[in-house]
Protein backbone atom coordinates (compact mmCIF):
# COMPACT_ATOMS: atom_id res chain seq x y z
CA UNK A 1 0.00 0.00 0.00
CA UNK A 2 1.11 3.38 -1.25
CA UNK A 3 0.80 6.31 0.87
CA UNK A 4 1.89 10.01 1.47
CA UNK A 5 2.91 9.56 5.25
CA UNK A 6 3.84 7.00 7.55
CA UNK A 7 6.33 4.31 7.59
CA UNK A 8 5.36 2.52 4.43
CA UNK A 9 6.62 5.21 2.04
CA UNK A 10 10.29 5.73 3.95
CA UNK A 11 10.19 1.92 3.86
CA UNK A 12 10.16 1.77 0.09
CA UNK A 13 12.40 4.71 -0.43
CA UNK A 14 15.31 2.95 1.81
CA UNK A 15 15.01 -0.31 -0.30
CA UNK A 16 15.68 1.45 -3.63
CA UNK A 17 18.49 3.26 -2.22
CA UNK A 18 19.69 0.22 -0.32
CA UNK A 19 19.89 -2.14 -3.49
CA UNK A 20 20.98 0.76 -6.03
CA UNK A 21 23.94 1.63 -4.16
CA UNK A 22 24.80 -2.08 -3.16
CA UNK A 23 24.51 -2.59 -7.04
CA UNK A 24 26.95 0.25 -7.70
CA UNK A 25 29.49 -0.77 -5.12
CA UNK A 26 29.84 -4.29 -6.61
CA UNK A 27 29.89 -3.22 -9.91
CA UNK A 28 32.70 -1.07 -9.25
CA UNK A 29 34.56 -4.12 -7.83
CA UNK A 30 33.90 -5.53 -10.95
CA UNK A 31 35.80 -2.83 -13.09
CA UNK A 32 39.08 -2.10 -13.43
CA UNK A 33 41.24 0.83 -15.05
CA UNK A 34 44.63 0.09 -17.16
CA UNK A 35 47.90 0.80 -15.49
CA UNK A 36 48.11 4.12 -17.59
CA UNK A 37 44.90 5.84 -16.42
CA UNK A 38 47.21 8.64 -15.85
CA UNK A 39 48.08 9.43 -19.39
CA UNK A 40 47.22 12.75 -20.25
CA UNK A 41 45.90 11.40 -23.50
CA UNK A 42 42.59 13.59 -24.80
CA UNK A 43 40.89 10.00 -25.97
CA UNK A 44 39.37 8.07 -23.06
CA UNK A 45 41.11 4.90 -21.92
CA UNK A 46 39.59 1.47 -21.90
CA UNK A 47 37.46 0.20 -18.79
CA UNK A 48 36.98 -3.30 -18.66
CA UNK A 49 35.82 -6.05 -16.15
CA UNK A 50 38.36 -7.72 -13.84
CA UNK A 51 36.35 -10.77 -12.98
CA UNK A 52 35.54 -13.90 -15.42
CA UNK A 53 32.56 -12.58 -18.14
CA UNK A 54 29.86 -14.85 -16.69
CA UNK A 55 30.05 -12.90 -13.08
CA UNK A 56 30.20 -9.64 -14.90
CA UNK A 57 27.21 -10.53 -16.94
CA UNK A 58 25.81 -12.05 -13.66
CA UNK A 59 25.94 -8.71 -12.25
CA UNK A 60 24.73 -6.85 -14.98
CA UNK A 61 21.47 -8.73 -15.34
CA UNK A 62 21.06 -8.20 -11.58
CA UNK A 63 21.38 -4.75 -11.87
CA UNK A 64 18.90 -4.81 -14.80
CA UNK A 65 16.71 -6.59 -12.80
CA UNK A 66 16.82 -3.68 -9.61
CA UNK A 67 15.78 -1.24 -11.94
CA UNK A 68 12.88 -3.14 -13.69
CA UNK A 69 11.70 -3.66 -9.94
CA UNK A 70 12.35 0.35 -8.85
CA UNK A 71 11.36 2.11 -11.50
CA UNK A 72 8.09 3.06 -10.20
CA UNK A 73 10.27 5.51 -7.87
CA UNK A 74 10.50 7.71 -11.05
CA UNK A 75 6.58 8.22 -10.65
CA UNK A 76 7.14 8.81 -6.86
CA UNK A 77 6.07 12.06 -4.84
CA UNK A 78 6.10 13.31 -1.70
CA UNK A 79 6.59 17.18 -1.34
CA UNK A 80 10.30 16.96 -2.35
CA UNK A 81 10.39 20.74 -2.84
CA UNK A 82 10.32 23.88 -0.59
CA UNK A 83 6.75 23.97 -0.81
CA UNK A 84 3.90 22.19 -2.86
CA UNK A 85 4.68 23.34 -6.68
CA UNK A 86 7.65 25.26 -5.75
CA UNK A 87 10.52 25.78 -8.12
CA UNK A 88 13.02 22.84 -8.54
CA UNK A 89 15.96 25.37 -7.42
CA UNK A 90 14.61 24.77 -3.89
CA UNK A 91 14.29 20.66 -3.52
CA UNK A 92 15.48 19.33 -0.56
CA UNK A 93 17.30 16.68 0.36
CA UNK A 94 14.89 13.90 1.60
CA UNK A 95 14.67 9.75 1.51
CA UNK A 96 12.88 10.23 -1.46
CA UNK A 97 15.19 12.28 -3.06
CA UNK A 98 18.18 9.78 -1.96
CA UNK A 99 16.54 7.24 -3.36
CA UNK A 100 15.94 8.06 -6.65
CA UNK A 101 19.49 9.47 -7.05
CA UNK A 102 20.78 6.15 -6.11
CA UNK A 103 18.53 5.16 -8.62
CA UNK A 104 19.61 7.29 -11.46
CA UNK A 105 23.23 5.89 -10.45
CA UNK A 106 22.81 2.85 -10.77
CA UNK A 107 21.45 3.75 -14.41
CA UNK A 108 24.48 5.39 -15.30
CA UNK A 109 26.92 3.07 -13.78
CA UNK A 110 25.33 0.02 -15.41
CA UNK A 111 24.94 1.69 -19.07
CA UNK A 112 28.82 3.09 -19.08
CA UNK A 113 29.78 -0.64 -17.76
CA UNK A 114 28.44 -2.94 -20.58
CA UNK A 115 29.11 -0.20 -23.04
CA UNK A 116 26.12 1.38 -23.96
CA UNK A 117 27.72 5.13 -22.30
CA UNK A 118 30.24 6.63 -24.20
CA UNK A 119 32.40 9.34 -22.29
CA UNK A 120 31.59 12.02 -24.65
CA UNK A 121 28.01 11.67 -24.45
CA UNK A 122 25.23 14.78 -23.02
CA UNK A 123 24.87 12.42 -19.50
CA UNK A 124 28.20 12.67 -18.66
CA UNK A 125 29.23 16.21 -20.09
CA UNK A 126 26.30 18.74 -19.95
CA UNK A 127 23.55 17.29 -17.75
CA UNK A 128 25.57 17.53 -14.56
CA UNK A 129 25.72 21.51 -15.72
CA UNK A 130 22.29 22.39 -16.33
CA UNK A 131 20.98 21.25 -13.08
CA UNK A 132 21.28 23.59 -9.55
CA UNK A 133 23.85 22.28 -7.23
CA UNK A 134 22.34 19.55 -4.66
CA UNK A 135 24.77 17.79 -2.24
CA UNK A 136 23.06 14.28 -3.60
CA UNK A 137 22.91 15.21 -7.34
CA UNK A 138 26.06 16.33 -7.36
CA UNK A 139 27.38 13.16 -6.40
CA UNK A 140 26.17 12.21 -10.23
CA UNK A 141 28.81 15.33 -11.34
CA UNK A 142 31.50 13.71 -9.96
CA UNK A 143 30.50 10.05 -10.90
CA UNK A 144 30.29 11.63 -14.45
CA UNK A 145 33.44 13.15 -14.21
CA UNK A 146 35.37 9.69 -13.51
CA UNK A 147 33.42 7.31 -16.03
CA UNK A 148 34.25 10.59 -18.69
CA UNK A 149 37.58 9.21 -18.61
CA UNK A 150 37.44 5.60 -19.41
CA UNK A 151 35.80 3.87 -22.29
CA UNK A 152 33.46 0.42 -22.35
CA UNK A 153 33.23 -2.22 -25.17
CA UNK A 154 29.91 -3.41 -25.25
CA UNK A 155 28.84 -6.66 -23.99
CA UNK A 156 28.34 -9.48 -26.15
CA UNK A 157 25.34 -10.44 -24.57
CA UNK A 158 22.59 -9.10 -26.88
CA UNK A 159 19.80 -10.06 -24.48
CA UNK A 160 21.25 -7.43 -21.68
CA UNK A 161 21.48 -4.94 -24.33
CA UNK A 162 18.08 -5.46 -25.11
CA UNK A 163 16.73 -5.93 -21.36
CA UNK A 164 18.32 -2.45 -20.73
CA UNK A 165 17.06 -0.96 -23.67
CA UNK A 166 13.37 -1.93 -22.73
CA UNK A 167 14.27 -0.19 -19.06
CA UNK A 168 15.13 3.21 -20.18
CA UNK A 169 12.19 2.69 -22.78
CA UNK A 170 9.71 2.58 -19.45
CA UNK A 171 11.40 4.95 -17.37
CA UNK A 172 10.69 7.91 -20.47
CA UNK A 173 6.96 6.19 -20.38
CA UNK A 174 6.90 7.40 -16.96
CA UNK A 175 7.59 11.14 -17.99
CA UNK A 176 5.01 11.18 -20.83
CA UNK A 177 2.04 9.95 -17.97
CA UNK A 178 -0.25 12.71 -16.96
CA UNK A 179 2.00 15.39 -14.94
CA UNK A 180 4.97 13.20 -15.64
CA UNK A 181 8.62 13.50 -13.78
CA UNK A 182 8.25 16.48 -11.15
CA UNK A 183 12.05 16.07 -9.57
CA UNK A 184 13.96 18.21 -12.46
CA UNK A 185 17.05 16.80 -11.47
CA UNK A 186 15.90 13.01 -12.13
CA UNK A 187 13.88 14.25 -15.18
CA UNK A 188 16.66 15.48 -16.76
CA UNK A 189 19.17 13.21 -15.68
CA UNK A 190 16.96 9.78 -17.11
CA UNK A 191 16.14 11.84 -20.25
CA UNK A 192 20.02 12.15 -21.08
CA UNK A 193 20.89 9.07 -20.17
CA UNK A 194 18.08 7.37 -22.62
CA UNK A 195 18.83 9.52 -25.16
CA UNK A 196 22.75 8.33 -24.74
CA UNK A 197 21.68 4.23 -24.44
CA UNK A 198 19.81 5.30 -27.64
CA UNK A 199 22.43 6.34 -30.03
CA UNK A 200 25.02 4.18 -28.34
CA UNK A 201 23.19 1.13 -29.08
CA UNK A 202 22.19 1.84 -32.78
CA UNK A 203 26.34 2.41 -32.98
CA UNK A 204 27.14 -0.71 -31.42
CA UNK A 205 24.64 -3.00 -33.29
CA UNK A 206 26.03 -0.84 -36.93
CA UNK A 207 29.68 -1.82 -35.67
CA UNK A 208 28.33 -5.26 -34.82
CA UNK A 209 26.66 -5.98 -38.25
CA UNK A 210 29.65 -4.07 -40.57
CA UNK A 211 32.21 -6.76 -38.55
CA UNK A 212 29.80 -9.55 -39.07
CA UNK A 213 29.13 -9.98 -35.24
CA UNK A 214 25.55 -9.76 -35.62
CA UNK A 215 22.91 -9.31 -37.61
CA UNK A 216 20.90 -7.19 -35.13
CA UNK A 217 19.05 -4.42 -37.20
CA UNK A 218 16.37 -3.12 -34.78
CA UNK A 219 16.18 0.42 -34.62
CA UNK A 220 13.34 0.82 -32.05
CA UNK A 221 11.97 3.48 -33.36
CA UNK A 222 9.02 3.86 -30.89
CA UNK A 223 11.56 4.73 -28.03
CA UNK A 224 12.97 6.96 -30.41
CA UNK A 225 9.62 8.91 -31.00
CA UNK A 226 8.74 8.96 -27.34
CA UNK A 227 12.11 10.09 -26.25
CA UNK A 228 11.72 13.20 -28.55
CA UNK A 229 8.36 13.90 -27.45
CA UNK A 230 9.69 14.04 -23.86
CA UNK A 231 13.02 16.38 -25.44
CA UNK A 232 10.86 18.63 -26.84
CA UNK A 233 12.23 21.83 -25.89
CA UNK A 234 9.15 23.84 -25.32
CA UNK A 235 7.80 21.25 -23.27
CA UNK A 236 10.40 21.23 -20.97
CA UNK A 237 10.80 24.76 -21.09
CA UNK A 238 7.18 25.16 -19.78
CA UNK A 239 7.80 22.39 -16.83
CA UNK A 240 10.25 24.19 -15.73
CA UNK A 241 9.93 28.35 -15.86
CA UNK A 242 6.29 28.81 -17.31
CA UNK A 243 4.52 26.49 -14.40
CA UNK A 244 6.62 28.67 -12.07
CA UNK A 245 6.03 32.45 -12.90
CA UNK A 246 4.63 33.06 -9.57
CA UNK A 247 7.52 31.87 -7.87
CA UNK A 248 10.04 33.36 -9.96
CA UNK A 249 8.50 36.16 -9.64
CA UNK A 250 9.21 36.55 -5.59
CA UNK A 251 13.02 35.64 -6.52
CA UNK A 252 15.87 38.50 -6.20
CA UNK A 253 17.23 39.65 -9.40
CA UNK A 254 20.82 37.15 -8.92
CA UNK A 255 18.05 34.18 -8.12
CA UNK A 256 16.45 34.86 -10.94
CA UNK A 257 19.61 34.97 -13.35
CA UNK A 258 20.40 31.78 -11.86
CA UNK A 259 17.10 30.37 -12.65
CA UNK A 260 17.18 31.59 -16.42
CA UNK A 261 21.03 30.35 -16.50
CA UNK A 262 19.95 26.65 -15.63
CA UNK A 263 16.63 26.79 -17.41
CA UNK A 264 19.00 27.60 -20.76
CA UNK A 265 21.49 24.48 -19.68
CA UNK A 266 18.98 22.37 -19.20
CA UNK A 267 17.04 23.21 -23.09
CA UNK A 268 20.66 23.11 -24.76
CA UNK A 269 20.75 19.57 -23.23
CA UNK A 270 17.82 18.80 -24.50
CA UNK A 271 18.19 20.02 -27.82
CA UNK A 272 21.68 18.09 -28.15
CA UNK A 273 19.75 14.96 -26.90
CA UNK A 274 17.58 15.62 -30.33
CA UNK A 275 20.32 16.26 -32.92
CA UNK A 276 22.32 13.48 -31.79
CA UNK A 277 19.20 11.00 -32.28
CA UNK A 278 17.87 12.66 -35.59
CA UNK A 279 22.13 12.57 -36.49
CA UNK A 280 22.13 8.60 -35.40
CA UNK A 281 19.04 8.18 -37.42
CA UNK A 282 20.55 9.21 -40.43
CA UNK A 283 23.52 6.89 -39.92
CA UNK A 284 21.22 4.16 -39.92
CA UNK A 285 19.91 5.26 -42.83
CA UNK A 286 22.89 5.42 -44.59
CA UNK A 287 24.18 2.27 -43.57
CA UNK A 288 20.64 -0.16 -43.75
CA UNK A 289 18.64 2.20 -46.46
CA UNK A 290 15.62 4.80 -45.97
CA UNK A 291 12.54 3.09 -44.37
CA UNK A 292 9.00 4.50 -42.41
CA UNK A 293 11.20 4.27 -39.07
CA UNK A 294 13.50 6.61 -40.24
CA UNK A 295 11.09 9.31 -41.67
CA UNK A 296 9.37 8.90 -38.61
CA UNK A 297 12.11 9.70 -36.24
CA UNK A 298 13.06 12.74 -38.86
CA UNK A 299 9.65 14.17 -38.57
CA UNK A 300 9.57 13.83 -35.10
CA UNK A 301 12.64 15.60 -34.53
CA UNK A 302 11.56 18.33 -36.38
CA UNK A 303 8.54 19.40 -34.95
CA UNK A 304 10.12 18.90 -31.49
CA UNK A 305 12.38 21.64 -32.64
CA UNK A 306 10.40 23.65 -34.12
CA UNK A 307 7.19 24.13 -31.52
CA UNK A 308 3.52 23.62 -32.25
CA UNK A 309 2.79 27.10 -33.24
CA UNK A 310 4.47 27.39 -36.51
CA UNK A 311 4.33 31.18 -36.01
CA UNK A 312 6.08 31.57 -32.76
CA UNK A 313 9.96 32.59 -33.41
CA UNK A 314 12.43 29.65 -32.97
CA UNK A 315 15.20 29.38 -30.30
CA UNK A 316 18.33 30.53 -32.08
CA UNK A 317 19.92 26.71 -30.67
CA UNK A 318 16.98 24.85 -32.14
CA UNK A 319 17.45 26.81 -35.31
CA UNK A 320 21.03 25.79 -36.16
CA UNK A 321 20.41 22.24 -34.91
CA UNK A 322 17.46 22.13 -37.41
CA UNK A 323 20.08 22.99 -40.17
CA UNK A 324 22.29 20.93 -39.33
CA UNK A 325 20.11 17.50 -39.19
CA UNK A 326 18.80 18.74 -42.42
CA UNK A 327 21.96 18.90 -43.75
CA UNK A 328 22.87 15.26 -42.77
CA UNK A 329 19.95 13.66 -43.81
CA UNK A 330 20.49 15.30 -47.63
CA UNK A 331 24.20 13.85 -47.43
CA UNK A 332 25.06 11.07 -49.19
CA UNK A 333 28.61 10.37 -47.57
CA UNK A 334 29.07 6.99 -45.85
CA UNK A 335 28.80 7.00 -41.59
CA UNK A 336 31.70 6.76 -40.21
CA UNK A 337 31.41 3.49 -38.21
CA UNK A 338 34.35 4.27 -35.81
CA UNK A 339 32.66 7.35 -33.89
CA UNK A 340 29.02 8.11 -33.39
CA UNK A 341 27.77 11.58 -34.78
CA UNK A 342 27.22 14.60 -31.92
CA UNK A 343 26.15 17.35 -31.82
CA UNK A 344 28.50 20.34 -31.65
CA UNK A 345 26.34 21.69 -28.67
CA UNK A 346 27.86 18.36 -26.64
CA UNK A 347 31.27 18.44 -28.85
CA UNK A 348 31.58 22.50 -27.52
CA UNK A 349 30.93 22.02 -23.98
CA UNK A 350 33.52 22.73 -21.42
CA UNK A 351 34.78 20.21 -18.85
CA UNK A 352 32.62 19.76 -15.19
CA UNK A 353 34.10 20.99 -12.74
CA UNK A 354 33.39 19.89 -9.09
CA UNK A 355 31.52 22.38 -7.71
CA UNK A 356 31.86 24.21 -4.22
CA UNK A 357 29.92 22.82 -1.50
CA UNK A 358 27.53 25.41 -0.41
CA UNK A 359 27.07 24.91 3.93
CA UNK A 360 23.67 25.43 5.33
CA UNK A 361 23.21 28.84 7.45
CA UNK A 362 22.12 28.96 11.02
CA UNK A 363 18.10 29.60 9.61
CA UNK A 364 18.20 26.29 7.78
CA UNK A 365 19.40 24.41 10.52
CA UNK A 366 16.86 25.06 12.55
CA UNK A 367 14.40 23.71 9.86
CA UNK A 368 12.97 20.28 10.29
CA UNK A 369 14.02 19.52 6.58
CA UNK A 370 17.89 20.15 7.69
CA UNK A 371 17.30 17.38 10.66
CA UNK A 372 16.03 15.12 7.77
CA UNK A 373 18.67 15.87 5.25
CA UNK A 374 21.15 15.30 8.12
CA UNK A 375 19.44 11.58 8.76
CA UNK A 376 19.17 11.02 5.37
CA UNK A 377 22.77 11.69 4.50
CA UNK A 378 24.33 10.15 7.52
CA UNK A 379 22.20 6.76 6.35
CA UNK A 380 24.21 6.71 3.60
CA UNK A 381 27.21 6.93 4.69
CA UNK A 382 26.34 4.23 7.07
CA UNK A 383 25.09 1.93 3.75
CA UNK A 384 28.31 3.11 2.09
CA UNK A 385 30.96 2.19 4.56
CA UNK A 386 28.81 -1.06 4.88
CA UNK A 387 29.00 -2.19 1.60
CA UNK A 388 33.09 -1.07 1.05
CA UNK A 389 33.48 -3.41 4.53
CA UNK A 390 31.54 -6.33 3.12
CA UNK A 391 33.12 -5.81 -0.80
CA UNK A 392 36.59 -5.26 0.05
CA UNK A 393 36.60 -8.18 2.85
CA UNK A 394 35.98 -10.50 -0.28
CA UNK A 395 39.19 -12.12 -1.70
CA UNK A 396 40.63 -10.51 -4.98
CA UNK A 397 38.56 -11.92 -7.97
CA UNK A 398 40.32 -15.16 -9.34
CA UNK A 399 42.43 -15.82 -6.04
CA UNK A 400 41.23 -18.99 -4.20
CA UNK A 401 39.28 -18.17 -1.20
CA UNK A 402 40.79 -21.57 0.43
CA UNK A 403 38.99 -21.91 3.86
CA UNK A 404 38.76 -18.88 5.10
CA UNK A 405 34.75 -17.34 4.81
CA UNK A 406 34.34 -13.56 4.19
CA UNK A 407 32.70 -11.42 6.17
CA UNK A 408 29.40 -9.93 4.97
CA UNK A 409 28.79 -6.42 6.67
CA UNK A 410 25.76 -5.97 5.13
CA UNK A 411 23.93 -8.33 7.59
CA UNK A 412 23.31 -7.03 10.66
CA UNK A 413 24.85 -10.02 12.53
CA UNK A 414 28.22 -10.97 14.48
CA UNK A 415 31.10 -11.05 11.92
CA UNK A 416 32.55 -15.48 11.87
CA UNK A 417 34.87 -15.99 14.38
CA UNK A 418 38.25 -16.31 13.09
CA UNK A 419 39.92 -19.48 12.02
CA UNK A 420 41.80 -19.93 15.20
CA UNK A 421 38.94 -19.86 17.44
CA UNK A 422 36.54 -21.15 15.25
């Protein structure tokens, strides 16, 4: 039973962000970088599993499986803001909140991991940008800024790939129901990251088929469509300043420059989300030949970018990117099957950088929502330090565990008593 109050809902919230972050800490055990991570070269080095492929797979389809189960979270609400329809510059930081950050992790650890993430990609390099600093989003920024460095081959496991796929698919239908996403953080953030899984896969399965790998032509065009519904750039814009006029309206003049700084972040994002899936469609094109799919994704794209109202005047950004996917689709060059096509708007960003971490003033910590932000953040530290005990008092993957038995710190039990007094 779902409710607004009571135990029930922080019951729920403290399972996703339980499992999500156990996911991501044995993932992470499951990766390793090469010796030369250090090279100051500008292309990303390889990232690749250090355990045998069956327990990376293992743990992949695991994973796959948390967020099948969580997903519902996205649909999740429980005043997360200052107020009831308050401005997303103000959320706070609550169980919900946690949860569906650890949530959104997961999603972007698992994705970069079986190679459906590239490091250049809008996730990774603009998203974490466009959104207002937040002690638990920003833990995305500097997630992004690490898996920005390293590169993934994909899995050969086509049946991941797919289970993924038809995750992200359902976590955008969860935007396009009724009122849709309200945290703008998590919208944005599971918009990018679809949009990235997208193209990535239509690249891997071209590479796959031009190596004769695979014959896997399936362009999924209806995720396509209803990823650029959500994209569209007018819709979002209207989520996210036009639903809020009254309270921008109480905002000083530097709040308010803020608010119009992130608002334009977070439509460039979205815009670059568009070209680079109107941009992958024409690869496809080029590659397999024209087909319905394709026009449809082309159409799509277009009127995303250029409004409803035919009349209104066009955003100078969804102007040139309308150009430019014009341009592609008229070109008859061949793709190039060793790099995916971007969008300038992601290929011109700057590099994150870890931003400041703003401390609360004596007025806010007298607040009942500080008391809860300070539970919910010491919780996760407490899951945290749990799950590096219990992952890092396993033996090294491939050394014989002989008779000694690990200690699992994530039951709340007495640790085995050691082999001399057992």
């Amino acid at each position: 039973k779902e409710g607004d109050q009571g135990m029930i809902p922080s019951l729920k919230e403290e399972m996703v962000m339980a499992f999500c972050m156990v996911a991501v800490g044995v993932g992470r055990r499951h990766m390793d970088a090469p010796e030369n991570s250090c090279d100051p070269s500008p292309y990303p080095s390889s990232y690749f599993p250090r355990c045998p492929q069956y327990v990376f797979d293992e743990w992949a389809r695991m994973s796959t499986a948390v967020l099948n189960a969580f997903n519902p979270c996205l649909g999740w609400q429980r005043d997360v803001f200052g107020s009831t329809g308050s401005s997303y510059v103000d959320e706070k930081v609550t169980a919900l909140v946690s949860a569906q950050a650890s949530f959104v992790r997961l999603v972007q650890e698992l994705t970069h991991a079986v190679g459906l993430l590239s490091p250049i990609s809008i996730s990774l390099k603009m998203v974490p940008a466009a959104s207002p600093p937040h002690v638990l989003w920003d833990q995305l920024e500097e997630a992004a800024v690490f898996l920005g460095k390293y590169s993934c081959d994909a899995i050969d496991d086509q049946s991941i790939l797919d289970n993924i796929g038809a995750a992200m698919d359902q976590c955008i239908s969860f935007e396009l129901r009724n009122d849709g996403i309200l945290n703008h953080h998590l919208r944005v953030y599971i918009m990018a990251l679809a949009a990235d899984q997208w193209v990535q896969c239509r690249h891997v399965a071209t590479r796959q088929e031009y190596e004769g790998k695979g014959t896997e032509t399936n362009l999924n065009a209806s995720g396509a469509t209803a990823l650029l519904q959500a994209l569209s750039p007018r819709r979002i814009f209207a989520k996210i300043v036009e639903n809020h006029k009254a309270q921008i309206e109480s905002f000083s003049q530097k709040h308010k420059d803020l608010y119009k700084k992130y608002a334009q972040d977070t439509v460039t994002a979205c815009v670059a989300c568009i070209e680079n899936i109107a941009l992958s469609a024409s690869d496809w094109r080029k590659r397999f030949g024209n087909s319905a799919e394709i026009k449809s994704i082309y159409t799509v794209a277009m009127s995303t970018l250029q409004g409803p109202d035919s009349s209104a005047p066009l955003l100078p950004v969804c102007k040139s990117a309308i150009e430019r996917i014009q341009a592609a689709f008229s070109s008859n060059e061949p793709p190039d099957l060793e790099h995916v096509s971007l969008s300038p708007l992601l290929m011109n960003s700057s590099d994150l950088r870890r931003r400041p971490v703003v401390t609360a003033s004596k007025r806010i910590e007298a607040l009942d929502s500080y008391h809860e932000g300070y539970l919910v953040m010491l919780s996760r530290l407490i899951i945290s330090a749990r799950i590096d005990k219990c992952v890092f008092s396993a033996p090294a993957v491939g050394v014989s565990q002989g008779v000694g038995r690990m200690q699992n710190w994530l039951r709340l039990a007495l640790p085995p008593a050691p082999p001399s007094r057992a």
